[in-house]
Protein backbone atom coordinates (compact mmCIF):
# COMPACT_ATOMS: atom_id res chain seq x y z
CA UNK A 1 -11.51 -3.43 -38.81
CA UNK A 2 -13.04 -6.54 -36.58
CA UNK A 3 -11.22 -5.52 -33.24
CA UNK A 4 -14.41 -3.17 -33.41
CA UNK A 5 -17.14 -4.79 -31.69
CA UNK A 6 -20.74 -2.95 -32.50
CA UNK A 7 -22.28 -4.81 -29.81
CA UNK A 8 -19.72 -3.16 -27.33
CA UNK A 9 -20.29 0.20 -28.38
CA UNK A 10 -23.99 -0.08 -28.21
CA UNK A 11 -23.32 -1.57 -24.79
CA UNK A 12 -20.27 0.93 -23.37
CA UNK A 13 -23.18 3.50 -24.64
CA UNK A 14 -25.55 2.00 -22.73
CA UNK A 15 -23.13 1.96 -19.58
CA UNK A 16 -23.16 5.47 -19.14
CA UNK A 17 -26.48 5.83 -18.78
CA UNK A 18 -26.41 2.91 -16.12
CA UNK A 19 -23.54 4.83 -14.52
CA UNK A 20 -25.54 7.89 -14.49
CA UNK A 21 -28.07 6.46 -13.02
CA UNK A 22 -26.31 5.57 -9.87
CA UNK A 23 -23.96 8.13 -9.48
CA UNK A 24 -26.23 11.03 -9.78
CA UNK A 25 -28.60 9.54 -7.54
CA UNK A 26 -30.15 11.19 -4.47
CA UNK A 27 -28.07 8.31 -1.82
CA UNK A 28 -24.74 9.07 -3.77
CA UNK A 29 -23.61 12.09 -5.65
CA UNK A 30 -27.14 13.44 -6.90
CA UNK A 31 -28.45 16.04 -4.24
CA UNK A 32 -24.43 17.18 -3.50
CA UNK A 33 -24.62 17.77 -7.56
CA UNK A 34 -27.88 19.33 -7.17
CA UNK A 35 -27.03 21.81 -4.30
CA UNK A 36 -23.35 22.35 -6.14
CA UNK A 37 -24.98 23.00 -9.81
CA UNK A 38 -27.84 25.57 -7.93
CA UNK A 39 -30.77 23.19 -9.22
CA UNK A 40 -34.10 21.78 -7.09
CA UNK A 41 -35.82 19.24 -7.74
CA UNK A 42 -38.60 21.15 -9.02
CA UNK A 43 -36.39 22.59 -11.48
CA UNK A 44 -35.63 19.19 -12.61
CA UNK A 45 -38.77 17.69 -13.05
CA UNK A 46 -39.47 20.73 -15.25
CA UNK A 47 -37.38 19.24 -18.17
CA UNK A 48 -38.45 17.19 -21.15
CA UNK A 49 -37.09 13.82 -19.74
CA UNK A 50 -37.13 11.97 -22.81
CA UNK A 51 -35.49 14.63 -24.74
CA UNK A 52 -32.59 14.88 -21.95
CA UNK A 53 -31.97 11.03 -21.90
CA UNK A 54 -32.36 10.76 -25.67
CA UNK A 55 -29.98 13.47 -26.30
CA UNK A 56 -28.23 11.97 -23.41
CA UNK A 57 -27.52 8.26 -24.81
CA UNK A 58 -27.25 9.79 -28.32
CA UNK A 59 -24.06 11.27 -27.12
CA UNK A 60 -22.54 8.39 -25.57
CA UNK A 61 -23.13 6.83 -28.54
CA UNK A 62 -21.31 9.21 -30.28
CA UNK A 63 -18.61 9.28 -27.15
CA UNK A 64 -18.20 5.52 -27.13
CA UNK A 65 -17.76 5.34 -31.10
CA UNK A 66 -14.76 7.99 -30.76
CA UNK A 67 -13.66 5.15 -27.61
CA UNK A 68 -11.77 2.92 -29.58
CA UNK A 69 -9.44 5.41 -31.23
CA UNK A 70 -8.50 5.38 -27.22
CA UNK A 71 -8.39 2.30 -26.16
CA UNK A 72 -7.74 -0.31 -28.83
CA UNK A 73 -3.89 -0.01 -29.94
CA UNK A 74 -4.60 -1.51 -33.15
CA UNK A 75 -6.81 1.17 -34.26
CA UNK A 76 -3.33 3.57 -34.16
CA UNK A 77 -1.64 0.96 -36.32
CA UNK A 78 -4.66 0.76 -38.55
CA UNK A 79 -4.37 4.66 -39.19
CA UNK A 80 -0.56 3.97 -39.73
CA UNK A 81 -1.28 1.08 -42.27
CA UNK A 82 -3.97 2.56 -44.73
CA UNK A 83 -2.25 3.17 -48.44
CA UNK A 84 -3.90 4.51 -51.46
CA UNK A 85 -5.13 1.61 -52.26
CA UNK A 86 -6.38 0.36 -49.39
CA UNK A 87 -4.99 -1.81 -46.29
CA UNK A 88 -1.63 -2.81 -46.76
CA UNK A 89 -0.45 -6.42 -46.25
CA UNK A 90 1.75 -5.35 -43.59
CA UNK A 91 -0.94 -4.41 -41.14
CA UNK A 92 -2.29 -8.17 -41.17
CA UNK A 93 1.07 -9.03 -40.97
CA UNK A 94 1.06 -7.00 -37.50
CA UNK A 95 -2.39 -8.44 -35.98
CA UNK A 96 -1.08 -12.12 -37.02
CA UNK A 97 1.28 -11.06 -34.07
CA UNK A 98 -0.73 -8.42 -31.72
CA UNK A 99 -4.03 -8.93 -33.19
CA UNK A 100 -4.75 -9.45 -29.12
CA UNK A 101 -2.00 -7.66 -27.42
CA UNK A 102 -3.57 -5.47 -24.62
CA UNK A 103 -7.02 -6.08 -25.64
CA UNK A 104 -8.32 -6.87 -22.13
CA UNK A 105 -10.97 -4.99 -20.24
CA UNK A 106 -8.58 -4.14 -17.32
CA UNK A 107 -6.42 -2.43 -20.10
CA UNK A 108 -8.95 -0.47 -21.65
CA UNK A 109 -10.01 0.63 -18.08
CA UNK A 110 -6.50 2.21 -17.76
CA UNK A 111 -6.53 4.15 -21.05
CA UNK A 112 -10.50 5.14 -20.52
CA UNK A 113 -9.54 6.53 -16.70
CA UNK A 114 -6.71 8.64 -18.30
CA UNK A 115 -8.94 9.71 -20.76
CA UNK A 116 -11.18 10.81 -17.93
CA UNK A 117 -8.41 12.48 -16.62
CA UNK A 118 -6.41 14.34 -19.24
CA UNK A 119 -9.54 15.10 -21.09
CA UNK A 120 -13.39 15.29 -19.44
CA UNK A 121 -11.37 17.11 -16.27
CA UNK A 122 -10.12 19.97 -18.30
CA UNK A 123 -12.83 20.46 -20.43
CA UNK A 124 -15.48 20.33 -17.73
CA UNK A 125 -12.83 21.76 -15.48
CA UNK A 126 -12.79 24.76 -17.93
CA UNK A 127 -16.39 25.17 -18.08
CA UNK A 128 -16.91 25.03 -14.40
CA UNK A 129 -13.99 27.74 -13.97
CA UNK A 130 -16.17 30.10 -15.87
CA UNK A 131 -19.57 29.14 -14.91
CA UNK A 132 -18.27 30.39 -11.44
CA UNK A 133 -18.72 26.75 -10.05
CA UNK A 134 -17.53 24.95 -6.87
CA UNK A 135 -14.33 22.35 -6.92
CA UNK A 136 -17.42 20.05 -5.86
CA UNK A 137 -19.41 20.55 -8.86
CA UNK A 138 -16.44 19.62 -10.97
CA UNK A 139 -14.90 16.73 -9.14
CA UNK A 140 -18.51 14.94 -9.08
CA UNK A 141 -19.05 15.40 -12.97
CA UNK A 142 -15.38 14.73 -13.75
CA UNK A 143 -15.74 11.34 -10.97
CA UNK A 144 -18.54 10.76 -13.31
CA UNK A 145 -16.80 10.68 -16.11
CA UNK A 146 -13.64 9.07 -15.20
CA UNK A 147 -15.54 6.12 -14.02
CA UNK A 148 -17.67 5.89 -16.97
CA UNK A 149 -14.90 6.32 -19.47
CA UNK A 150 -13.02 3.75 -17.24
CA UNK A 151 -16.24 1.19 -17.96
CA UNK A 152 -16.61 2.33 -21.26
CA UNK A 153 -13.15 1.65 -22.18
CA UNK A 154 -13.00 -2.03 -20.23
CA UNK A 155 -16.19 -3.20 -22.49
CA UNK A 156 -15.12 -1.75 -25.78
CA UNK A 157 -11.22 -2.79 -25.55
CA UNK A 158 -11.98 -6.31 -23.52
CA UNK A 159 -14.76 -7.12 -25.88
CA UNK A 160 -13.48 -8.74 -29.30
């Protein structure tokens, strides 16, 4: 499988936390988050920081590994190709033709924003309903993670 880069998934992993950084700061979405979630700021500074951004980039890792099953139409074929026996010689037959075919980062921008949409929104959605939180607290995490899916998806499909 080299359409999957491992220097792109280290860096779409890396991206969220960059993302996070911004978005969740005080001048953008950070103290509306903090006033819609019910936290202080001396309630934050009460957590074990390097366990929250550990555990934090550990799961974009994870998240951005699962990113190319999303993004990168070559990984369907790839499932579609596999025999017993291994890869069959019609898959290389296939990426001779679209080894490249929508692997650009503006395409893998589209498929990580709908994956932003039809899947962070109603899981966090979900959540939310039954945490008893506002339509603010959701549409600031789910902003969150429709624009970092959207990045994530741009590095991991555009980089080769």
């Amino acid at each position: 499988m080299d359409f999957i880069n491992p220097i792109a998934i280290v860096l779409a992993a890396l991206s969220a936390m960059v993302v996070g950084f911004v978005w969740y700061n005080p001048k953008v979405f950070g103290t509306a988050w903090m006033q819609a979630a019910g936290m202080s700021e001396e309630q934050l500074k009460t957590g074990n920081m390097f366990k929250i951004f550990g555990l934090a980039l550990l799961f974009a890792f994870i998240l951005a590994s699962a990113m190319p099953a999303i993004v990168v139409h070559q990984m369907g074929v790839y499932s579609l190709a596999q025999g017993e026996l291994g890869i069959l010689p019609e898959y290389n037959a296939f990426l001779d033709v679209y080894g490249d075919a929508f692997r650009t980062f503006k395409h893998g921008v589209f498929h990580g924003v709908f994956a932003g949409i039809f899947i962070a929104l109603p899981i966090l959605g979900t959540n939310a309903v039954f945490e008893h939180k506002s339509a603010k607290y959701i549409f600031i995490n789910v902003g969150y993670w429709i624009l970092t899916l959207g990045i994530m998806g741009g590095i991991i499909c555009g980089w080769k």
